[in-house]
C-alpha atoms as a PDB file:
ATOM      1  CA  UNK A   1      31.017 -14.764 -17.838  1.00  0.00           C
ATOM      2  CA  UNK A   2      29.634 -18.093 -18.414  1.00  0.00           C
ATOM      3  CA  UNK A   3      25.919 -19.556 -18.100  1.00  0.00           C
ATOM      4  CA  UNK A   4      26.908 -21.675 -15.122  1.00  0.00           C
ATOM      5  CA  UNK A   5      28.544 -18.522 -13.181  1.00  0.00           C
ATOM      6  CA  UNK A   6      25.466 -16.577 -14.131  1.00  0.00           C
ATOM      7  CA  UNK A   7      23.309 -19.213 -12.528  1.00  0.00           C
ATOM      8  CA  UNK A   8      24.958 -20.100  -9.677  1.00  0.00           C
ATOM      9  CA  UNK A   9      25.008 -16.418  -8.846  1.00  0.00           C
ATOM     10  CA  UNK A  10      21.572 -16.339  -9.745  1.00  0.00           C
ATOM     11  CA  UNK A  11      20.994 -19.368  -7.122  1.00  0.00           C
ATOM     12  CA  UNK A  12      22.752 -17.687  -4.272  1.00  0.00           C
ATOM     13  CA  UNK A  13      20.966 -14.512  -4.788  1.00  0.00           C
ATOM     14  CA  UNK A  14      17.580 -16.150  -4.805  1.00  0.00           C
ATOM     15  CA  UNK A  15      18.457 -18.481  -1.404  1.00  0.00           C
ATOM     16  CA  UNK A  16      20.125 -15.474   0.377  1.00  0.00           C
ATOM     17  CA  UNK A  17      17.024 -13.404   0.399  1.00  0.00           C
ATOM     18  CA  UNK A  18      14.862 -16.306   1.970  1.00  0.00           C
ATOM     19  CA  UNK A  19      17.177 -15.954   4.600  1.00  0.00           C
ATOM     20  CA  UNK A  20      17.101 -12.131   4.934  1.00  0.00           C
ATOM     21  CA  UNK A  21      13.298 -12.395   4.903  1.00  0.00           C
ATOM     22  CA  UNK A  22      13.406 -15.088   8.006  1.00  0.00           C
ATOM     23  CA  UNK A  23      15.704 -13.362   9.841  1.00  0.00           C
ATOM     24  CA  UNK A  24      13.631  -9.955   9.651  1.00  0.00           C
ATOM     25  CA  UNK A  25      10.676 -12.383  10.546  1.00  0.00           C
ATOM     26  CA  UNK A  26      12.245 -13.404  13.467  1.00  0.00           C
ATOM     27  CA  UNK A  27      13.372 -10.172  14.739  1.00  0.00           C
ATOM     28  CA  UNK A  28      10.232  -8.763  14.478  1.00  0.00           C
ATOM     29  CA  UNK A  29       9.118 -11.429  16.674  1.00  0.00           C
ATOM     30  CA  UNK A  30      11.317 -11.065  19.056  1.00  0.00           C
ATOM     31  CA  UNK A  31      10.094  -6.932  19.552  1.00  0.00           C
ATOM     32  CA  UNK A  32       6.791  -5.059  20.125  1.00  0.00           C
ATOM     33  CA  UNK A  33       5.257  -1.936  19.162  1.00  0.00           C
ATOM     34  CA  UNK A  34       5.748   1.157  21.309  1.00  0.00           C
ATOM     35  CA  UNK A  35       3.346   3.917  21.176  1.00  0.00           C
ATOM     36  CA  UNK A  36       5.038   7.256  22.087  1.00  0.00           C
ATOM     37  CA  UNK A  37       8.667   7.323  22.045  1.00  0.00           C
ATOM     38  CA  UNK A  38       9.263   7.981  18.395  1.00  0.00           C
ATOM     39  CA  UNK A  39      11.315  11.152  17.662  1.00  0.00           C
ATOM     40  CA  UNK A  40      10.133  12.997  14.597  1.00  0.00           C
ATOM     41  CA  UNK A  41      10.819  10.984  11.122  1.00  0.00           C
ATOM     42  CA  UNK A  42      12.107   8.359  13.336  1.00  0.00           C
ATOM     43  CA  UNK A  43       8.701   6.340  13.838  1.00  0.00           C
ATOM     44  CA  UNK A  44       8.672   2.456  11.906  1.00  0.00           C
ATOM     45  CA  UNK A  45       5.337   3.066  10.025  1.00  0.00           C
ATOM     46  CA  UNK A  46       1.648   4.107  10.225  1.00  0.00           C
ATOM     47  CA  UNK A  47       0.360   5.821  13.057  1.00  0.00           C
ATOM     48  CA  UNK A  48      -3.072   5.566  15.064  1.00  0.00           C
ATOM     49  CA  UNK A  49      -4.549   8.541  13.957  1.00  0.00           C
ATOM     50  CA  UNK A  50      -4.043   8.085  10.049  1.00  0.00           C
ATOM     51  CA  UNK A  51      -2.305  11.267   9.184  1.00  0.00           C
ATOM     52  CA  UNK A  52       0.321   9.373   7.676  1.00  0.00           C
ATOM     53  CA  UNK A  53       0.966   5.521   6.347  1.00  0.00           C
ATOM     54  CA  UNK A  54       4.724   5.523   6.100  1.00  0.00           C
ATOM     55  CA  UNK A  55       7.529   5.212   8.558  1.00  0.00           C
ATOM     56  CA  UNK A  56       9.749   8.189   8.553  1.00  0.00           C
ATOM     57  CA  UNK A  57       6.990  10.376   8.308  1.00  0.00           C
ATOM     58  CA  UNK A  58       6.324  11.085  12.021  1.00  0.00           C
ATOM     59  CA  UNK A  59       6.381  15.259  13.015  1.00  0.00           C
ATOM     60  CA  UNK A  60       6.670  15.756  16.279  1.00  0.00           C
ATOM     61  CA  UNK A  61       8.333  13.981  19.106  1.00  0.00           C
ATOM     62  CA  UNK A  62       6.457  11.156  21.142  1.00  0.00           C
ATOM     63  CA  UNK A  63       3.273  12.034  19.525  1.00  0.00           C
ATOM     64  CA  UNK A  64       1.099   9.121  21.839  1.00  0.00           C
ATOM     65  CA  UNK A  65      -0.367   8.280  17.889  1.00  0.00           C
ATOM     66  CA  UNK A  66       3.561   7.166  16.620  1.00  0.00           C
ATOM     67  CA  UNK A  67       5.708   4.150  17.301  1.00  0.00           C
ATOM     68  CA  UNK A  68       8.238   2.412  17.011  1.00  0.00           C
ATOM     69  CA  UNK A  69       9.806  -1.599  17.031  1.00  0.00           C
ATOM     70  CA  UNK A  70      11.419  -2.056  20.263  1.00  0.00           C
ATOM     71  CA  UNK A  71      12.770  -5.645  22.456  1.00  0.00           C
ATOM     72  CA  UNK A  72       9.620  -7.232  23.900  1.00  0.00           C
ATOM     73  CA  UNK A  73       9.657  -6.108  27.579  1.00  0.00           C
ATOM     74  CA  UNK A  74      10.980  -2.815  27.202  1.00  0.00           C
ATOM     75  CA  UNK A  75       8.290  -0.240  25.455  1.00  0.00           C
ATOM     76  CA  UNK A  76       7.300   0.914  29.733  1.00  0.00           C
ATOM     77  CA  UNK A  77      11.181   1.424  30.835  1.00  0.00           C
ATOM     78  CA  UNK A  78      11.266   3.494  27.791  1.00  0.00           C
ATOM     79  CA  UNK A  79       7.950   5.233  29.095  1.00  0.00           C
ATOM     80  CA  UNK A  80       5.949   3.635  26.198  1.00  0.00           C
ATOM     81  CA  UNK A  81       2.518   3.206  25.498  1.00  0.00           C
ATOM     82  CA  UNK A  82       0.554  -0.013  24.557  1.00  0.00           C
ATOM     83  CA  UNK A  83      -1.362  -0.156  21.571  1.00  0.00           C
ATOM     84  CA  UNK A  84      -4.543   0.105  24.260  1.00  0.00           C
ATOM     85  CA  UNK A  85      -2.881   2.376  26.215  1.00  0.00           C
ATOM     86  CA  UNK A  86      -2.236   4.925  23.256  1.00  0.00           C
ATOM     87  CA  UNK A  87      -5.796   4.610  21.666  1.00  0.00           C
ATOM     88  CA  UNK A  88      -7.047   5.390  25.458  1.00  0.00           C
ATOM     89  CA  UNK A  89      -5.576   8.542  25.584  1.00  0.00           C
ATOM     90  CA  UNK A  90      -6.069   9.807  22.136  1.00  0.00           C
ATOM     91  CA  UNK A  91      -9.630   9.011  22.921  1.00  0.00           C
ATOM     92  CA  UNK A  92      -9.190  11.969  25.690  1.00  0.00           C
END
């Protein structure tokens, strides 16, 4: 392979995950946390209480402690918590 194949697939490789990294930065804008729906394993990363700091790791079904990313405006037809609302009832 030559030097200038090598660096032009260097070059692409370098400028396609800037994009990948904006794009995930603009989805995430674009949702909201949801305390409370996660299904076991299926929560996106730490939850409230701090018996975990990974996502994956959740164990029980819509624990109030787990979330999830979901579209902005949805988390309460889903029957989702806010981050208030979840601390509030663990609190209980």
């Amino acid at each position: 392979m030559s030097t200038s194949k090598i660096v032009t697939s260097a070059l692409f490789a370098a400028l396609s995950l800037g994009a990948i990294d904006q794009a995930m930065a603009q989805d995430k804008g674009a949702k909201e946390k949801c305390y409370g729906i996660a299904k076991a394993g299926a929560n996106d990363c730490a939850n409230l209480t701090g018996t975990h700091s990974c996502a994956g790791q959740a164990s029980a079904d819509k624990d109030v402690a787990d979330w999830r990313y979901v579209p902005k405006g949805s988390c309460k037809a889903e029957g989702g918590l806010s981050s208030e609302e979840a601390r509030a009832k663990l609190k209980k």
